[in-house]
PDB file of N, CA and C in Angstrom:
ATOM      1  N   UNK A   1      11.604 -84.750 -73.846  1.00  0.00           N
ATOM      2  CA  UNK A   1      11.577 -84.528 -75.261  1.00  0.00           C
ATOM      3  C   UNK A   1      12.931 -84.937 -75.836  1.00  0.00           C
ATOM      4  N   UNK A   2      12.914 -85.971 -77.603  1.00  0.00           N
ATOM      5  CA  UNK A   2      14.146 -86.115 -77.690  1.00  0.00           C
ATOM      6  C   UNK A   2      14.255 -85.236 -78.922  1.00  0.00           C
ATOM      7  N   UNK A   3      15.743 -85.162 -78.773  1.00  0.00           N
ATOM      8  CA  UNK A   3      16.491 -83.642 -79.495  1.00  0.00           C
ATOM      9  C   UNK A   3      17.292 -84.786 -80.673  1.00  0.00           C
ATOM     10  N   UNK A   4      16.540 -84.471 -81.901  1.00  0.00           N
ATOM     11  CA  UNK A   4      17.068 -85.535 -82.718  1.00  0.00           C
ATOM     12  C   UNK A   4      18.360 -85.006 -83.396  1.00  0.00           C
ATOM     13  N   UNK A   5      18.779 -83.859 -82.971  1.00  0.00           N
ATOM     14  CA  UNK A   5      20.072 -83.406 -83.507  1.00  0.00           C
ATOM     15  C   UNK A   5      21.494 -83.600 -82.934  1.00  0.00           C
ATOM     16  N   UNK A   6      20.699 -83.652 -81.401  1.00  0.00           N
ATOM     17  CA  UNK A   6      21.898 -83.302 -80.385  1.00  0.00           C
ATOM     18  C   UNK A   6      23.248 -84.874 -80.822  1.00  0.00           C
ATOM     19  N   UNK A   7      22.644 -86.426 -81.378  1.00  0.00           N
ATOM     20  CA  UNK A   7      23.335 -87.392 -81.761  1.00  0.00           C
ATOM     21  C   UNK A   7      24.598 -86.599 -82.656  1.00  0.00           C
ATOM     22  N   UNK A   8      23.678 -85.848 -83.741  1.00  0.00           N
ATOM     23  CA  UNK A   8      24.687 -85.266 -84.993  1.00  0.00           C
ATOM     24  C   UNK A   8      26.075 -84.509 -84.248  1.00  0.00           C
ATOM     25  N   UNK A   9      25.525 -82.990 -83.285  1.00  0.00           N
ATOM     26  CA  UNK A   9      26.435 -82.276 -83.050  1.00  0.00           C
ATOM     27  C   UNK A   9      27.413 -82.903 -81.951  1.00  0.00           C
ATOM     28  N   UNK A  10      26.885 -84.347 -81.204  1.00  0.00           N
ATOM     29  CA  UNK A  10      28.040 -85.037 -80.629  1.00  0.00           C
ATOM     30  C   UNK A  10      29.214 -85.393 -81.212  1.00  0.00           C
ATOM     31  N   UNK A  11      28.490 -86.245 -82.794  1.00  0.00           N
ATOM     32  CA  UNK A  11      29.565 -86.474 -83.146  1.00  0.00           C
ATOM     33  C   UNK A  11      30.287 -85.665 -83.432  1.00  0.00           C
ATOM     34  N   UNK A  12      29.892 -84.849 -84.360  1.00  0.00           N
ATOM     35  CA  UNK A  12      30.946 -83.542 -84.717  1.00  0.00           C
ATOM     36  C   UNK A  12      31.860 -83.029 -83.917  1.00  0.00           C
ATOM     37  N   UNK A  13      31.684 -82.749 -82.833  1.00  0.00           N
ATOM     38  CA  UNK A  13      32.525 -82.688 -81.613  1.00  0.00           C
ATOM     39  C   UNK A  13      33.636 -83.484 -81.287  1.00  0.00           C
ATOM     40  N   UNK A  14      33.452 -84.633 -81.118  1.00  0.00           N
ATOM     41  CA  UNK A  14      33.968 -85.690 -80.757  1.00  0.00           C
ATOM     42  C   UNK A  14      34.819 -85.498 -82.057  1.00  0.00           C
ATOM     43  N   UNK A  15      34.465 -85.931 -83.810  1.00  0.00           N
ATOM     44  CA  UNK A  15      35.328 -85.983 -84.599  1.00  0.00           C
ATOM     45  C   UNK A  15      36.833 -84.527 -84.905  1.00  0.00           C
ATOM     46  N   UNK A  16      35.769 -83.396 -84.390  1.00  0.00           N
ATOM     47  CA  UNK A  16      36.472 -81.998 -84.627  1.00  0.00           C
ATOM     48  C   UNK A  16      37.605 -82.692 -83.092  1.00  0.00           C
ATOM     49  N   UNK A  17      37.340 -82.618 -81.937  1.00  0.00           N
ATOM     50  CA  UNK A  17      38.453 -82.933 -80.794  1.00  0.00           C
ATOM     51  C   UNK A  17      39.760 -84.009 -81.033  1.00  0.00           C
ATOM     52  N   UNK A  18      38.708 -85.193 -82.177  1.00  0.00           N
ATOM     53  CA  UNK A  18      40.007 -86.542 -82.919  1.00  0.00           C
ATOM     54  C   UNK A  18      41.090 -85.765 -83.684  1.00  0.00           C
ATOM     55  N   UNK A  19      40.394 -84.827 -84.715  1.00  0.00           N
ATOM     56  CA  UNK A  19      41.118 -84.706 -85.554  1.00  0.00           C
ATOM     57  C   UNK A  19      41.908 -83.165 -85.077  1.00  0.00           C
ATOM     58  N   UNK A  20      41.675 -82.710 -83.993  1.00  0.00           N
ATOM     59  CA  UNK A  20      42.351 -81.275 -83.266  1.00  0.00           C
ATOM     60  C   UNK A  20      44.073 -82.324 -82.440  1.00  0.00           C
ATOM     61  N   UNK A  21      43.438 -83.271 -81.915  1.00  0.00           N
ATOM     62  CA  UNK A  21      44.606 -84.049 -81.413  1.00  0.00           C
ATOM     63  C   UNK A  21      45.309 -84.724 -82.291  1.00  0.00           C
ATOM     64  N   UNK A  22      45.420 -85.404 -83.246  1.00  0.00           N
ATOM     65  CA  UNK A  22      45.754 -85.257 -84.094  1.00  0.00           C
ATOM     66  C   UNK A  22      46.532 -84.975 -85.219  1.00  0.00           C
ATOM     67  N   UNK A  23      46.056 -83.605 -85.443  1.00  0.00           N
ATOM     68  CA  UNK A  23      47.474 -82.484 -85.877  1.00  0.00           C
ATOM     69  C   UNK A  23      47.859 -81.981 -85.251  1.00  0.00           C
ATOM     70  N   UNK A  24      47.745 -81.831 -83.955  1.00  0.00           N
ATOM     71  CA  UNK A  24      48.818 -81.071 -83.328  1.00  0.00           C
ATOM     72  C   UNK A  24      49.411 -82.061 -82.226  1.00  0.00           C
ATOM     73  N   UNK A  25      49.509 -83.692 -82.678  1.00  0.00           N
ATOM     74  CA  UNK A  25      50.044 -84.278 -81.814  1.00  0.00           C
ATOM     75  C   UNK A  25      51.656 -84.095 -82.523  1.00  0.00           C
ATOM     76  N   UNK A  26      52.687 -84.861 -81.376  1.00  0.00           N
ATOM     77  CA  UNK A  26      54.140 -84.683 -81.753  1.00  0.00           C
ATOM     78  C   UNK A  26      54.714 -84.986 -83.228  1.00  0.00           C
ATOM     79  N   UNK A  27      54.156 -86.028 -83.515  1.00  0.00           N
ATOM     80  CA  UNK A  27      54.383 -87.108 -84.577  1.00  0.00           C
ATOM     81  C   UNK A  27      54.380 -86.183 -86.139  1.00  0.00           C
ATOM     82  N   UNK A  28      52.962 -85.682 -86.026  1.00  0.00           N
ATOM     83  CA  UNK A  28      52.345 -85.307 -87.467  1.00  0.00           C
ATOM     84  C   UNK A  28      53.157 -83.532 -87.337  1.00  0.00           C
ATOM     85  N   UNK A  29      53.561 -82.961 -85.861  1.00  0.00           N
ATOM     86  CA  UNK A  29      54.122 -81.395 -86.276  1.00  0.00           C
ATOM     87  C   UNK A  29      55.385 -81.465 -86.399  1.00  0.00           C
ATOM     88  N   UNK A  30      55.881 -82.568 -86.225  1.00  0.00           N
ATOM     89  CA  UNK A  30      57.892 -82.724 -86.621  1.00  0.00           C
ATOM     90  C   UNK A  30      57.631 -83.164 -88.222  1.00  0.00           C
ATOM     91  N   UNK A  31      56.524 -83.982 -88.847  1.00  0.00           N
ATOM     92  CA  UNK A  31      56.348 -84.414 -90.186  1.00  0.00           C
ATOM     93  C   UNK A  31      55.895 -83.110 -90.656  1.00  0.00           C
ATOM     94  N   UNK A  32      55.513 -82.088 -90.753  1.00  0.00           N
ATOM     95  CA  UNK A  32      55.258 -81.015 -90.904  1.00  0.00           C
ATOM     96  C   UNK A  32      56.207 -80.122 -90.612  1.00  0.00           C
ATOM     97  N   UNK A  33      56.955 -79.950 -90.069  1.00  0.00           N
ATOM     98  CA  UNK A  33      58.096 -79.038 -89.750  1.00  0.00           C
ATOM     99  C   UNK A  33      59.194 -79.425 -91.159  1.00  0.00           C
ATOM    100  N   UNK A  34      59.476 -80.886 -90.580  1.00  0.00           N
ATOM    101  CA  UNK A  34      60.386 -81.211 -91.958  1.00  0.00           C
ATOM    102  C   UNK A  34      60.233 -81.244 -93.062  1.00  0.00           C
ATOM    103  N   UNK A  35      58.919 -81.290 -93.490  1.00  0.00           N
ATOM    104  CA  UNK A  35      58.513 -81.272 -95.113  1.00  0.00           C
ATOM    105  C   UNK A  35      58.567 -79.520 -95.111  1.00  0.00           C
ATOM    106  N   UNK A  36      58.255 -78.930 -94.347  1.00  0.00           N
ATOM    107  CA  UNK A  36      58.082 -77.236 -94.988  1.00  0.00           C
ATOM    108  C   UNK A  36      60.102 -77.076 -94.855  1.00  0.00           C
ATOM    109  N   UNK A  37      60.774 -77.494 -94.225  1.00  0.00           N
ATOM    110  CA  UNK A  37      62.303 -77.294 -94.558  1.00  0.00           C
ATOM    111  C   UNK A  37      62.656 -77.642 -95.654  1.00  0.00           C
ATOM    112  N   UNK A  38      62.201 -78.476 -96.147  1.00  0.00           N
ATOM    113  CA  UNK A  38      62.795 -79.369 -97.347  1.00  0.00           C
ATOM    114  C   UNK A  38      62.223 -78.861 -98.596  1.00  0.00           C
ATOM    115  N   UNK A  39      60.612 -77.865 -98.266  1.00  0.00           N
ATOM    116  CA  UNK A  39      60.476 -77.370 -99.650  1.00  0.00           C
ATOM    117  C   UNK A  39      61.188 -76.220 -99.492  1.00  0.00           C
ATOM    118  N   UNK A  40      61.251 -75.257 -97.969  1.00  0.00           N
ATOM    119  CA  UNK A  40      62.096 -74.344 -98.690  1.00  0.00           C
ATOM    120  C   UNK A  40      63.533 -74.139 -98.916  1.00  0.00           C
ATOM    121  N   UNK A  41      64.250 -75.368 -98.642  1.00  0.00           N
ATOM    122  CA  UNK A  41      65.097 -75.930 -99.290  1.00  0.00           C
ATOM    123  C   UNK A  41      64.900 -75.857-101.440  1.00  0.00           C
ATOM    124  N   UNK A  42      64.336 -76.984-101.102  1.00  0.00           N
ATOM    125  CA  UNK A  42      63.990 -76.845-102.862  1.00  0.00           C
ATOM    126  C   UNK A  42      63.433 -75.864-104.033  1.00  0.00           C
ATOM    127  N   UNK A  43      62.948 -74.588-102.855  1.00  0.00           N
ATOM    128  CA  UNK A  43      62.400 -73.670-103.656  1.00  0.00           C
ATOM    129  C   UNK A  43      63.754 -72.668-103.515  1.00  0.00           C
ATOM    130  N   UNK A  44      64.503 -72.808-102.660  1.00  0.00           N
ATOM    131  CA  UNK A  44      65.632 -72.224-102.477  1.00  0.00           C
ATOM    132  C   UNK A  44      66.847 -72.412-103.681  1.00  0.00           C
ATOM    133  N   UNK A  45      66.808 -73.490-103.650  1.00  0.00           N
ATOM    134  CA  UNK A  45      67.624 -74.078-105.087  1.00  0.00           C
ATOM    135  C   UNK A  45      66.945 -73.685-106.389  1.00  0.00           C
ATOM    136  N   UNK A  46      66.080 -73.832-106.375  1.00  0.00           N
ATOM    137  CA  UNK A  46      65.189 -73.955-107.613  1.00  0.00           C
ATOM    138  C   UNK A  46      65.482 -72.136-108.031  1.00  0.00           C
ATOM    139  N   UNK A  47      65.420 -71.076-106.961  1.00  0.00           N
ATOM    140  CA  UNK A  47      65.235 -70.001-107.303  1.00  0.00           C
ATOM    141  C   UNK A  47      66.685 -69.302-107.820  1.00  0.00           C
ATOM    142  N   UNK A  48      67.578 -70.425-107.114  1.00  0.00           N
ATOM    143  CA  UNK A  48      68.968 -70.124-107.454  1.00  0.00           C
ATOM    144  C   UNK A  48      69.295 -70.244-108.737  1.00  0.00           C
ATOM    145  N   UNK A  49      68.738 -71.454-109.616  1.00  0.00           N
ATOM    146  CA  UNK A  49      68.943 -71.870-110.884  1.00  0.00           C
ATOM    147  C   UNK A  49      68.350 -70.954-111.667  1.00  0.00           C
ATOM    148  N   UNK A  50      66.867 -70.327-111.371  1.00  0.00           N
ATOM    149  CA  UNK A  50      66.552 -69.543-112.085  1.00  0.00           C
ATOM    150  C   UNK A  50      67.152 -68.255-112.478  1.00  0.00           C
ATOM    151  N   UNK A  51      67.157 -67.321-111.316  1.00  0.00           N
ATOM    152  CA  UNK A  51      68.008 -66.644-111.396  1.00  0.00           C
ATOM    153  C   UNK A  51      69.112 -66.224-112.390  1.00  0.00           C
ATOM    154  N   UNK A  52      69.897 -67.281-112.579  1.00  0.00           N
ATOM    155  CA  UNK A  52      71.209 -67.657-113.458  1.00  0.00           C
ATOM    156  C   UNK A  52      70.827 -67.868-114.476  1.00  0.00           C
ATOM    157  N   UNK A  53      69.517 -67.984-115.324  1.00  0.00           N
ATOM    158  CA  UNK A  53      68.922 -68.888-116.557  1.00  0.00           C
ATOM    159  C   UNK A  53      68.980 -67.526-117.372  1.00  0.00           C
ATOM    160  N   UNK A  54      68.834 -68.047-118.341  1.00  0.00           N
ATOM    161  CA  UNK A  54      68.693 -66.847-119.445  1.00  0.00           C
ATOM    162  C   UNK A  54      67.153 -66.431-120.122  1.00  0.00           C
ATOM    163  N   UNK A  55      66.261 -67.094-119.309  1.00  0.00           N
ATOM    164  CA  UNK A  55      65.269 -66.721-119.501  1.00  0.00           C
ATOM    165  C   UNK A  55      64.752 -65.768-118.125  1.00  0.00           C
ATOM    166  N   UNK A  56      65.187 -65.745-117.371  1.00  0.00           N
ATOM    167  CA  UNK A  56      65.576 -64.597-116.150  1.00  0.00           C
ATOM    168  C   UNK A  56      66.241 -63.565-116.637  1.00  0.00           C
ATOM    169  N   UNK A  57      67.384 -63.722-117.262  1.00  0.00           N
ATOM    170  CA  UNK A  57      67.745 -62.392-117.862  1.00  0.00           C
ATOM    171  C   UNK A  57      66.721 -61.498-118.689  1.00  0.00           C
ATOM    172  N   UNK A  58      66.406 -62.370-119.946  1.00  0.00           N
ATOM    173  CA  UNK A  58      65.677 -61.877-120.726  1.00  0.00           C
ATOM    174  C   UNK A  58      64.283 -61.124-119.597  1.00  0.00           C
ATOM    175  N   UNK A  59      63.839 -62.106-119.112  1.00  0.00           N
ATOM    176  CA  UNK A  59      62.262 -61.390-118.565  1.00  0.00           C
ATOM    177  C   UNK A  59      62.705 -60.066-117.931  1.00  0.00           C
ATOM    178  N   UNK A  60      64.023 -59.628-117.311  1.00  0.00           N
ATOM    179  CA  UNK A  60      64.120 -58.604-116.595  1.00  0.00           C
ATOM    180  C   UNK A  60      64.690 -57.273-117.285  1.00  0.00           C
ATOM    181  N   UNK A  61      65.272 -58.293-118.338  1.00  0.00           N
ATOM    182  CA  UNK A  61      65.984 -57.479-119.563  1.00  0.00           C
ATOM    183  C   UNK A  61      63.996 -56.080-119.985  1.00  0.00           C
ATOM    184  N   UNK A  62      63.352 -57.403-120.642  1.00  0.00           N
ATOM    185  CA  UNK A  62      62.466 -56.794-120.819  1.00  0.00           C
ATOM    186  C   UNK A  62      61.453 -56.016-120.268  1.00  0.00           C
ATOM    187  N   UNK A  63      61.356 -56.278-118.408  1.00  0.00           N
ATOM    188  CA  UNK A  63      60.965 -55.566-118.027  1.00  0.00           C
ATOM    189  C   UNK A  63      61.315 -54.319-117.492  1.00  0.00           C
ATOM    190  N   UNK A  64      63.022 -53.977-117.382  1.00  0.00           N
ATOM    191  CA  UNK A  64      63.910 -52.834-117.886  1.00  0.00           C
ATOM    192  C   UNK A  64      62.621 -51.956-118.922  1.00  0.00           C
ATOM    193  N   UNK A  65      63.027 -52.878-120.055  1.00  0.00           N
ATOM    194  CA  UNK A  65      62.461 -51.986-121.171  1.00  0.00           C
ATOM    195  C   UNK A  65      60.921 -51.170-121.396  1.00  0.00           C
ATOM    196  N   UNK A  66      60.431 -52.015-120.525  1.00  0.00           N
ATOM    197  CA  UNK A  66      58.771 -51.404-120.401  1.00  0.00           C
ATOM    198  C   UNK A  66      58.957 -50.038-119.563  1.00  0.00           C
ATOM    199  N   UNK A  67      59.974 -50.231-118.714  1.00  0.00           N
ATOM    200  CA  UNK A  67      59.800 -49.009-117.715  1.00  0.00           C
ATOM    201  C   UNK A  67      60.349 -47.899-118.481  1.00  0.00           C
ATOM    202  N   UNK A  68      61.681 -48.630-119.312  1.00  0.00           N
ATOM    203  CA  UNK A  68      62.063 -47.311-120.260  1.00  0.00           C
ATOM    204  C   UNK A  68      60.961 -46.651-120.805  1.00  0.00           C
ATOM    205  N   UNK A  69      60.044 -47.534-121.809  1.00  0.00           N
ATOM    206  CA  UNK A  69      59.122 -46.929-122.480  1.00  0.00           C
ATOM    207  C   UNK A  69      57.953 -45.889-121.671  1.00  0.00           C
ATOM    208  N   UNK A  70      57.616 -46.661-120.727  1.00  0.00           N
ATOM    209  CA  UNK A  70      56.666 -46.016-119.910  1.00  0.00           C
ATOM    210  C   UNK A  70      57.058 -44.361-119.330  1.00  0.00           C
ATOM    211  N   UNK A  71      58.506 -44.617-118.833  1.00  0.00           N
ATOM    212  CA  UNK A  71      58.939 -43.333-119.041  1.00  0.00           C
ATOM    213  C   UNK A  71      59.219 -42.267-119.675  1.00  0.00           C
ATOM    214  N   UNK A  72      59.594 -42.900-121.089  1.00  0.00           N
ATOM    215  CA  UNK A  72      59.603 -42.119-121.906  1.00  0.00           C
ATOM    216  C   UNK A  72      58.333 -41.459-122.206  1.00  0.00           C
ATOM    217  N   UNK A  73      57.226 -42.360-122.022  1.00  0.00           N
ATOM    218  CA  UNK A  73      55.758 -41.928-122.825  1.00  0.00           C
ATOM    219  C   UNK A  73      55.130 -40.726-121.893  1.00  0.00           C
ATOM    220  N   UNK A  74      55.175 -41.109-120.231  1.00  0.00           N
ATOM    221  CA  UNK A  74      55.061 -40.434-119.434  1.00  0.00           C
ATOM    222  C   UNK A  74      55.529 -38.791-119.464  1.00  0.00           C
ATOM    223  N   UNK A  75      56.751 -39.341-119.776  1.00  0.00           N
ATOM    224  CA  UNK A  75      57.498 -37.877-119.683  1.00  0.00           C
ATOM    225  C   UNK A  75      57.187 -36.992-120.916  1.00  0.00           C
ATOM    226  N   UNK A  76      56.641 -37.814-122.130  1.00  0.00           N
ATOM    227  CA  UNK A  76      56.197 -36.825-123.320  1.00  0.00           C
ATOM    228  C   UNK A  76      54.904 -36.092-123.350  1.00  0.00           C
ATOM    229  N   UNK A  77      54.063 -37.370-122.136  1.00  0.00           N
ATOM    230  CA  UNK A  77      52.980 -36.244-121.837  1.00  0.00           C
ATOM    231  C   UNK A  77      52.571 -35.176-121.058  1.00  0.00           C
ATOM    232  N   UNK A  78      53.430 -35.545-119.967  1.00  0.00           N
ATOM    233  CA  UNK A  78      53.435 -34.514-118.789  1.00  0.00           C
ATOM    234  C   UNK A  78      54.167 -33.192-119.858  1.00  0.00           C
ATOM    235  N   UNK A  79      55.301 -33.402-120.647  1.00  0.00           N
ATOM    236  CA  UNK A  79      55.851 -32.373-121.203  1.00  0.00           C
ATOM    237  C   UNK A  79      54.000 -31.456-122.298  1.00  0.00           C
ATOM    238  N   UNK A  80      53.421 -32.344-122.884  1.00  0.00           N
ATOM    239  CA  UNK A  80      52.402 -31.854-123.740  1.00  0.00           C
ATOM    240  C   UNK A  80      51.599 -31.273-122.880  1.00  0.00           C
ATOM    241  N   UNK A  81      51.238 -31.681-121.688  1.00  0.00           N
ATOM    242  CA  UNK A  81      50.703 -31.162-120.526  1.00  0.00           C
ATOM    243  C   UNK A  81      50.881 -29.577-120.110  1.00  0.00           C
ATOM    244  N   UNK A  82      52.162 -29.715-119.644  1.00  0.00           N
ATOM    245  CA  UNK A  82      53.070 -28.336-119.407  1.00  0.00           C
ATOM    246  C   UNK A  82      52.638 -27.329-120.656  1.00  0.00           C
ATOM    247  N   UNK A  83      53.072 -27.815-121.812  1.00  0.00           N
ATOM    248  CA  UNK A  83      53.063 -26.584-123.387  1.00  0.00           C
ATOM    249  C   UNK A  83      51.598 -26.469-123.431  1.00  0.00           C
ATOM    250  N   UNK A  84      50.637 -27.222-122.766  1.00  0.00           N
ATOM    251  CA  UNK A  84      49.273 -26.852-123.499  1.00  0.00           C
ATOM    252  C   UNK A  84      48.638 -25.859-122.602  1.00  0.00           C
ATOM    253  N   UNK A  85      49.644 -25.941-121.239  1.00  0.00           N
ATOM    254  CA  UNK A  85      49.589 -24.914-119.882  1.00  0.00           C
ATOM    255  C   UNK A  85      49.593 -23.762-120.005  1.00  0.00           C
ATOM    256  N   UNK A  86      51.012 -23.435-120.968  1.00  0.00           N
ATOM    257  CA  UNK A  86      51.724 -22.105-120.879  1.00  0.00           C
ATOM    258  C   UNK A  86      50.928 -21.474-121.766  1.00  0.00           C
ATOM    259  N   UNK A  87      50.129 -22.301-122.972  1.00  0.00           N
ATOM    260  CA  UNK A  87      49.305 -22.112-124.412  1.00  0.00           C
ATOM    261  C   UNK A  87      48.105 -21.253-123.471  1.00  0.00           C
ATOM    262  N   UNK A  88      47.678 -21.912-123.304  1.00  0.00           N
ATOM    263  CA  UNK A  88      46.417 -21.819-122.241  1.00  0.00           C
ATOM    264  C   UNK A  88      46.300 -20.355-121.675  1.00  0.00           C
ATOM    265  N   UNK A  89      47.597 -20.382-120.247  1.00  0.00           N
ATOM    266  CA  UNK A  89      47.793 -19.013-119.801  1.00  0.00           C
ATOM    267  C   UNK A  89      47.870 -17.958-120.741  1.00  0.00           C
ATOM    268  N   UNK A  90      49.280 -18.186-122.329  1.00  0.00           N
ATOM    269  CA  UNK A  90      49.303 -16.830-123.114  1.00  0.00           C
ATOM    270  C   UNK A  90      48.298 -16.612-123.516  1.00  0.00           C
ATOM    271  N   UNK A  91      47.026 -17.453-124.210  1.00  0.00           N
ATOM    272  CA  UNK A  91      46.167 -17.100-124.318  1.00  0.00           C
ATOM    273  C   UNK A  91      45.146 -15.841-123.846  1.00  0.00           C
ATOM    274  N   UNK A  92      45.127 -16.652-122.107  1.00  0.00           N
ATOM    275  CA  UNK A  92      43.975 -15.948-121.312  1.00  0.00           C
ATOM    276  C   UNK A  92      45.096 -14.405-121.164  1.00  0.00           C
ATOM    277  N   UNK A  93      46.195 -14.592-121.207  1.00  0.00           N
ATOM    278  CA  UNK A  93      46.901 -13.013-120.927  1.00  0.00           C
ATOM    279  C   UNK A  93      46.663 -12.040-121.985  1.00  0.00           C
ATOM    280  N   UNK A  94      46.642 -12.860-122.990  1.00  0.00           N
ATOM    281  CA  UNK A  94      46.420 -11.870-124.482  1.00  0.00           C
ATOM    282  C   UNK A  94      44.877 -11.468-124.585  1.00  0.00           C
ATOM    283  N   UNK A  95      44.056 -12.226-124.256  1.00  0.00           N
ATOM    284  CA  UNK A  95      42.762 -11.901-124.112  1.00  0.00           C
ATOM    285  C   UNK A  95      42.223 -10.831-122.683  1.00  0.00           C
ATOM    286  N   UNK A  96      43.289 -10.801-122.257  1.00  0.00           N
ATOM    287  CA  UNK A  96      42.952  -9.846-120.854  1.00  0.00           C
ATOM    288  C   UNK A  96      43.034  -8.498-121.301  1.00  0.00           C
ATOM    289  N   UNK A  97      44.411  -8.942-121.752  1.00  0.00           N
ATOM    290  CA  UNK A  97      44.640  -7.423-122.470  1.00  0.00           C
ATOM    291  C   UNK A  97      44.083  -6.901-123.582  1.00  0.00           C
ATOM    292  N   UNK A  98      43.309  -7.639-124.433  1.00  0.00           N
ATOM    293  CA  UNK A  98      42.719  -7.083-125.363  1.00  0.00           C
ATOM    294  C   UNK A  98      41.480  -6.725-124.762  1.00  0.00           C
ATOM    295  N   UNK A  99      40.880  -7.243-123.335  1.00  0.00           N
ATOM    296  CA  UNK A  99      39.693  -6.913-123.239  1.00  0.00           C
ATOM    297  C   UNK A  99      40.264  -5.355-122.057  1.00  0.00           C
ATOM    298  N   UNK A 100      41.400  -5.473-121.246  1.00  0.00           N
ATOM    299  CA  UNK A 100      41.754  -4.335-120.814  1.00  0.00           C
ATOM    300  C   UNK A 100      41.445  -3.263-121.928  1.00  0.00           C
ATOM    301  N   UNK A 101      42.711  -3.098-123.172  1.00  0.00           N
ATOM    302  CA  UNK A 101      42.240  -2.048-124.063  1.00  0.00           C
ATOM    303  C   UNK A 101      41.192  -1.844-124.553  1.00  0.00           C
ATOM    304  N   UNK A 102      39.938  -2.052-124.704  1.00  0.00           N
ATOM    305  CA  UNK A 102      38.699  -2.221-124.640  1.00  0.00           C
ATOM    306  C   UNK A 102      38.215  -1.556-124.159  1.00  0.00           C
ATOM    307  N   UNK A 103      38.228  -1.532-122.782  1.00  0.00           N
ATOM    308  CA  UNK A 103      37.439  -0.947-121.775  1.00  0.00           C
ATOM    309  C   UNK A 103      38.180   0.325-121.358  1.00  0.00           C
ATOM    310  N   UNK A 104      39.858   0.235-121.437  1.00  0.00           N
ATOM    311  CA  UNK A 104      40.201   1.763-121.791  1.00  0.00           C
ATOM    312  C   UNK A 104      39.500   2.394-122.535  1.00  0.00           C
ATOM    313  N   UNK A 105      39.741   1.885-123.871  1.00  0.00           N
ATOM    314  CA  UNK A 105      39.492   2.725-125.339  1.00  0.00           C
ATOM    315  C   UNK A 105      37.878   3.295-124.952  1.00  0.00           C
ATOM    316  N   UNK A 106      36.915   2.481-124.347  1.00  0.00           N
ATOM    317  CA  UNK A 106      35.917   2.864-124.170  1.00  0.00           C
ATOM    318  C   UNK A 106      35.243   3.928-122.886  1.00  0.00           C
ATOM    319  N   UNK A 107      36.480   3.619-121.578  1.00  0.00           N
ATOM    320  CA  UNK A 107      36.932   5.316-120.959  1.00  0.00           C
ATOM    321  C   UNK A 107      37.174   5.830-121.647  1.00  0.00           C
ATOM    322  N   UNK A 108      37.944   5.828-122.298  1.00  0.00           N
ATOM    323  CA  UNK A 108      38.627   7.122-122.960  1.00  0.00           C
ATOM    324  C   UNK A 108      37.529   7.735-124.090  1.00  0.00           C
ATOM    325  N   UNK A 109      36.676   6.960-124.537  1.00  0.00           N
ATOM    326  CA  UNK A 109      35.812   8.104-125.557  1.00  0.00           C
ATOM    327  C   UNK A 109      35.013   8.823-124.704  1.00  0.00           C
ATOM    328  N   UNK A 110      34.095   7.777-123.276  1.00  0.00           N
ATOM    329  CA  UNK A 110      33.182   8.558-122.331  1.00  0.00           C
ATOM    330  C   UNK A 110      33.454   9.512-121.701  1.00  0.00           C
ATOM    331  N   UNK A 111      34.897   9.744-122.138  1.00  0.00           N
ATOM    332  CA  UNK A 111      35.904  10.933-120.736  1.00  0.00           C
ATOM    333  C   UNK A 111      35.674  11.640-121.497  1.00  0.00           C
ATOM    334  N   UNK A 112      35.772  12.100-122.975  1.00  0.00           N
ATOM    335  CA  UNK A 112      35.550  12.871-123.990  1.00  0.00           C
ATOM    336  C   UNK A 112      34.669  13.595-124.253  1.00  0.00           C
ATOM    337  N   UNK A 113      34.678  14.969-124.635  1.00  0.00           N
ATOM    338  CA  UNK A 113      33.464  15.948-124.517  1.00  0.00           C
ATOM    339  C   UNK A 113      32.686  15.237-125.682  1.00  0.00           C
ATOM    340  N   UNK A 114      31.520  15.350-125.774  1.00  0.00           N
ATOM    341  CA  UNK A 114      31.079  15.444-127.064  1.00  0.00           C
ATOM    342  C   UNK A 114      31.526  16.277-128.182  1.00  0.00           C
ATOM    343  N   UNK A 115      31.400  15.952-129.283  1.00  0.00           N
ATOM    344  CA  UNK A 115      32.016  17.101-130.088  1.00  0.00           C
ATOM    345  C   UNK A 115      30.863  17.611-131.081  1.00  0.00           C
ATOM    346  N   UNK A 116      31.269  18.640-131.086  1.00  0.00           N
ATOM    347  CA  UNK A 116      30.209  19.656-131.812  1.00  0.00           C
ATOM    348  C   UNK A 116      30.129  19.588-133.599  1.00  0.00           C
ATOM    349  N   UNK A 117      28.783  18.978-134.096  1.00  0.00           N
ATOM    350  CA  UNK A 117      29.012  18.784-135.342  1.00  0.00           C
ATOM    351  C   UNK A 117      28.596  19.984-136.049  1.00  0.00           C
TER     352      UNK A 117
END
């Protein structure tokens, strides 16, 4: 029986093994070694100039300033946070105690004889 595929996955083979030797022959990984030196060479420079630019200042200038803000905003809510806390608790304390005297006031009449009209 013929296997009308098996032609295809030869080649593939054969081309995947050309092109495996290839790139990793001597030639093409020293041309590859030296081009990745040379960009990070140039990205090396390049980052140096930036750096020094005044549009580097500014961007960091401004991103300083976001964090200021963010902090500031942060910190005004955690603070509204806290006061709406303590609000909260005096609340439930004042309501304890009004429902404590309550339930005194209401011992205290049941402890009470009846009184004679």
């Amino acid at each position: 029986m013929y296997n009308v595929l098996q032609p295809v996955v030869d080649l593939t083979k054969a081309n995947i093994e050309t092109l495996s030797r290839f790139a990793t022959s001597r030639e093409v990984t020293d041309l590859v070694k030296e081009s990745a030196i040379k960009q990070l060479e140039f990205v090396q420079d390049n980052m140096a100039k930036i750096g020094g630019s005044d549009a580097f200042a500014n961007c960091l200038r401004t991103t300083i300033d976001n964090y200021v803000h963010f902090t500031n905003e942060y910190t005004k809510n955690l603070y509204g946070i806290v006061v709406q806390g303590q609000e909260f608790v005096t609340r439930q304390v004042e309501e304890g105690n009004r429902r404590f005297a309550e339930v005194a006031d209401i011992s205290g009449r049941a402890a009470q004889p009846p009184m004679n009209r």
